[in-house]
C-alpha atoms as a PDB file:
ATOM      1  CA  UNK A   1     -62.207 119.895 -92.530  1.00  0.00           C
ATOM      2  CA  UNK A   2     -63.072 116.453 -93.638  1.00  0.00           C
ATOM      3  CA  UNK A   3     -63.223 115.164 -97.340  1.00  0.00           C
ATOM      4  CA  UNK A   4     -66.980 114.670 -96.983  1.00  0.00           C
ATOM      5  CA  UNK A   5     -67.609 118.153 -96.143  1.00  0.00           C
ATOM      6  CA  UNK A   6     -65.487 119.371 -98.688  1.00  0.00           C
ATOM      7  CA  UNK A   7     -66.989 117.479-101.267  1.00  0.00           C
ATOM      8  CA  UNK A   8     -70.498 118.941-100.941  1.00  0.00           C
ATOM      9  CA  UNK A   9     -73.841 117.254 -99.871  1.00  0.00           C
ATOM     10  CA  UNK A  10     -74.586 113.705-100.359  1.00  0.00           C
ATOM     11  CA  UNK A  11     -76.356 112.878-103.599  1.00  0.00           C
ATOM     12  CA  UNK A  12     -78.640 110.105-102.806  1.00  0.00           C
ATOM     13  CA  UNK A  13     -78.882 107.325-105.865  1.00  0.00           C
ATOM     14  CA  UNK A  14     -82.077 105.693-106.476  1.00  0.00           C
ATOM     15  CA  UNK A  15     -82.220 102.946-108.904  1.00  0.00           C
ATOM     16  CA  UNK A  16     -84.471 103.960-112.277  1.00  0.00           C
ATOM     17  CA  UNK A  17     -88.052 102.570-112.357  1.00  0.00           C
ATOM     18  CA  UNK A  18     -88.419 100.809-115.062  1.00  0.00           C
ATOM     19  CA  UNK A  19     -92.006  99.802-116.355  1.00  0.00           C
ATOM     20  CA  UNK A  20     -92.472  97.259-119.146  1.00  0.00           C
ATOM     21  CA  UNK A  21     -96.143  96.949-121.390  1.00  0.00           C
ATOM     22  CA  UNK A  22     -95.566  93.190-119.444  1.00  0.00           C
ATOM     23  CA  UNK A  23     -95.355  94.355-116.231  1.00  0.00           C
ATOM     24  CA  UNK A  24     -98.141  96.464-116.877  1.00  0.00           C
ATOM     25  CA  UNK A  25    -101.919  94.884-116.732  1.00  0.00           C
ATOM     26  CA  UNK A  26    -103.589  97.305-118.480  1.00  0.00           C
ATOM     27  CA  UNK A  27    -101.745  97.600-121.855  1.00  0.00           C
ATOM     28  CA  UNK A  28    -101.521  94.771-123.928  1.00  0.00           C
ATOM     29  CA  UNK A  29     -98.744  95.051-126.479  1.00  0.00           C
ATOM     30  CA  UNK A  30    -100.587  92.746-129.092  1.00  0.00           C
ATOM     31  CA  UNK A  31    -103.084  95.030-129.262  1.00  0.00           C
ATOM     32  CA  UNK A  32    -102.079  98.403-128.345  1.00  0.00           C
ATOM     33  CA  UNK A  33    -101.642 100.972-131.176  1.00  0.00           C
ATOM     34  CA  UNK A  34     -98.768 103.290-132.007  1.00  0.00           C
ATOM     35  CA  UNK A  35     -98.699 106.445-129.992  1.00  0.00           C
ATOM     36  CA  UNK A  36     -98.174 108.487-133.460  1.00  0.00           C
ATOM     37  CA  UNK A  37    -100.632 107.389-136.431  1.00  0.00           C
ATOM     38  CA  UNK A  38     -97.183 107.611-138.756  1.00  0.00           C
ATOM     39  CA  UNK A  39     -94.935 105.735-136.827  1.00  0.00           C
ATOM     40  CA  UNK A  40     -95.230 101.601-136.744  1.00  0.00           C
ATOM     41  CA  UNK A  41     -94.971  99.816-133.397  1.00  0.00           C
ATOM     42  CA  UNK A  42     -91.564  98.662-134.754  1.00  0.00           C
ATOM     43  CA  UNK A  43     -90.225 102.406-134.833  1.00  0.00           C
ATOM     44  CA  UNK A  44     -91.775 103.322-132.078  1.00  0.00           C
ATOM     45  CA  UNK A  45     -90.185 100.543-130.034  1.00  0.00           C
ATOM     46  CA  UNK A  46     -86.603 101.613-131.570  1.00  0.00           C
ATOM     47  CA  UNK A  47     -87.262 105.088-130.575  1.00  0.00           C
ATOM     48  CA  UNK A  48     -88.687 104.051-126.932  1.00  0.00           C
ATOM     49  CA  UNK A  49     -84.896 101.648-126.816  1.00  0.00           C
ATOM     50  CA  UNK A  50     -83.508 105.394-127.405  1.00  0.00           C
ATOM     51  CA  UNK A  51     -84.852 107.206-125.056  1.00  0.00           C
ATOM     52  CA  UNK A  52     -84.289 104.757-122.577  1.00  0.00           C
ATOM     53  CA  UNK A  53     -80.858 104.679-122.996  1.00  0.00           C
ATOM     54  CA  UNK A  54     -80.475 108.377-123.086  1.00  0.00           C
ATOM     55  CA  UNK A  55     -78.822 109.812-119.742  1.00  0.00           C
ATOM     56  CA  UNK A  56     -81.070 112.526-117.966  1.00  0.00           C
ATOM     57  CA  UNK A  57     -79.097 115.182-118.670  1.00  0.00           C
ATOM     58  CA  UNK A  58     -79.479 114.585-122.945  1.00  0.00           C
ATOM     59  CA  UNK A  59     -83.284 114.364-121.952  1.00  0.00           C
ATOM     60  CA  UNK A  60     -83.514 117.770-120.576  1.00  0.00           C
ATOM     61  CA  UNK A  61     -81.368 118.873-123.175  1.00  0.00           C
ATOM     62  CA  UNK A  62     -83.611 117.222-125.929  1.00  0.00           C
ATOM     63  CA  UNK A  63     -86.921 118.457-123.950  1.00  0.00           C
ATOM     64  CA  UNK A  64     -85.617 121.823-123.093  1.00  0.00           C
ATOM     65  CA  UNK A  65     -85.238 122.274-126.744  1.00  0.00           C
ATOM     66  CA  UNK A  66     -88.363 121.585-127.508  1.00  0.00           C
ATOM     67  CA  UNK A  67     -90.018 124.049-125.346  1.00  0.00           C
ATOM     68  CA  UNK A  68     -87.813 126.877-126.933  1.00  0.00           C
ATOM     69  CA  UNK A  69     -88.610 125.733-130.567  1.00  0.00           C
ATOM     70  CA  UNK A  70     -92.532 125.725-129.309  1.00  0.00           C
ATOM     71  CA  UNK A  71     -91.838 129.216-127.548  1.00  0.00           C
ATOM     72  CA  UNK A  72     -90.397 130.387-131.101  1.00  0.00           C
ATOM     73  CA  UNK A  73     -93.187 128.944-133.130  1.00  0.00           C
ATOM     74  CA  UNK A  74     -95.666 130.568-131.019  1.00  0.00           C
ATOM     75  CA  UNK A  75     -93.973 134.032-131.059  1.00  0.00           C
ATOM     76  CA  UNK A  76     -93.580 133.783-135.050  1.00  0.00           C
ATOM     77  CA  UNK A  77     -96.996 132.603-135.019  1.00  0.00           C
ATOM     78  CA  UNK A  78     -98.065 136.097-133.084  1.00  0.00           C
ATOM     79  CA  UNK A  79     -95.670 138.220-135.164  1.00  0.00           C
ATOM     80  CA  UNK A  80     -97.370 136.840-138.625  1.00  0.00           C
ATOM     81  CA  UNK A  81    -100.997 137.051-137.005  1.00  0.00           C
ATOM     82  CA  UNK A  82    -100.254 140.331-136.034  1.00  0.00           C
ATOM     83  CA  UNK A  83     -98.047 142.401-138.058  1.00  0.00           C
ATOM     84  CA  UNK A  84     -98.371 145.653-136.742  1.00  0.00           C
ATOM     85  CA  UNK A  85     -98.595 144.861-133.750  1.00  0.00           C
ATOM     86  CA  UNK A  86     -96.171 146.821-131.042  1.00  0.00           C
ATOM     87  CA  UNK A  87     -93.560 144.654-129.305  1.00  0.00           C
ATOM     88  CA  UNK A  88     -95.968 144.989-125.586  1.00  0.00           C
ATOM     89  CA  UNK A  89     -98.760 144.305-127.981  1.00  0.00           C
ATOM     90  CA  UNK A  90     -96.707 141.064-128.845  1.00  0.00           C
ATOM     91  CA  UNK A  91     -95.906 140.049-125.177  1.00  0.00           C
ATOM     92  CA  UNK A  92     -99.196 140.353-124.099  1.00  0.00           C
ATOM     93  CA  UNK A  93    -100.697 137.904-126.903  1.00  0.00           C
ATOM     94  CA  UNK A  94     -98.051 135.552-126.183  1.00  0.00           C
ATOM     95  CA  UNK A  95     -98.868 135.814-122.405  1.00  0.00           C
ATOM     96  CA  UNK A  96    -102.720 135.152-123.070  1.00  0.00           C
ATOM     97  CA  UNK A  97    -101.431 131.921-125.287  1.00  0.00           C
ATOM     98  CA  UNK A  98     -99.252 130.527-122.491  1.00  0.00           C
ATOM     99  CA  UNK A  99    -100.810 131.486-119.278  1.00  0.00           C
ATOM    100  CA  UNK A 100    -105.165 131.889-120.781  1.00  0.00           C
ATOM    101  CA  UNK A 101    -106.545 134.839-120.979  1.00  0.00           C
ATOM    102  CA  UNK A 102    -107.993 134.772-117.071  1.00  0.00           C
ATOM    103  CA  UNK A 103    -104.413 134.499-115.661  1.00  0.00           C
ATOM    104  CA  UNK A 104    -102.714 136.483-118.380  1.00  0.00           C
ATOM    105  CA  UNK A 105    -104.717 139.873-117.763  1.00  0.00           C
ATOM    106  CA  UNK A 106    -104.482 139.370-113.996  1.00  0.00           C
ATOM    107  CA  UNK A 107    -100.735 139.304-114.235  1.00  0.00           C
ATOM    108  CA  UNK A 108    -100.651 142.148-117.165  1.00  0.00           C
ATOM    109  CA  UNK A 109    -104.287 143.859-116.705  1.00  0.00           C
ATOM    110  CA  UNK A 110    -103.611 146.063-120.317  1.00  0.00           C
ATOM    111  CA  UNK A 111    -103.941 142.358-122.013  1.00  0.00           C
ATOM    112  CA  UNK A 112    -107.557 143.298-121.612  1.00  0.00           C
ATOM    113  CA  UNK A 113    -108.003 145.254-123.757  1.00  0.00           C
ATOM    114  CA  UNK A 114    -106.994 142.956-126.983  1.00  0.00           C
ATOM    115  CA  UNK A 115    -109.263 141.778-129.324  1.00  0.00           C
ATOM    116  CA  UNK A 116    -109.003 137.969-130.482  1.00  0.00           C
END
């Protein structure tokens, strides 16, 4: 068997894109304003510089985080909302908050029957 083979399928590297406010005809830096009303275009640049440097794996890390503290503010959210609520009771108001009510009683059709 050859080392290729043995060393698994080819992993094809693309250069990153990178886009600059220059390069970019619609945006005009001098006049642009911060993404976050807090945050002044200096900081923001820094933290842009940051994220940009970070590899892809610390961004999924760093996003994937995210989503779970969001998933965990959302379920506290229901449990305080809803204190006597049963644990399906709980799952199904989580499922109506993630997937809309539409979707969320076609997949679980007992989410009908709760009340806002």
């Amino acid at each position: 068997m050859s080392r290729r083979a043995l060393a698994g399928p080819a992993v094809i590297r693309r250069p990153p894109i990178r886009l600059h406010l220059r390069d970019n005809p619609v945006v005009d830096a001098a006049v642009r304003s911060p993404l976050a009303d807090d945050t002044s275009l200096d900081v923001e640049a820094r933290q842009v510089a940051l994220w940009q440097r970070m590899s892809r794996e610390d961004k999924a890390v760093v996003v994937s985080g995210l989503c779970r503290a969001v998933f965990e503010a959302a379920t506290e959210g229901v449990r305080r909302r809803y204190p006597d609520s049963t644990p399906r009771e709980q799952f199904l108001r989580l499922a109506i908050l993630r997937l809309g009510r539409e979707l969320a009683v076609e997949a679980f059709p007992d989410a009908a029957d709760l009340q806002n």
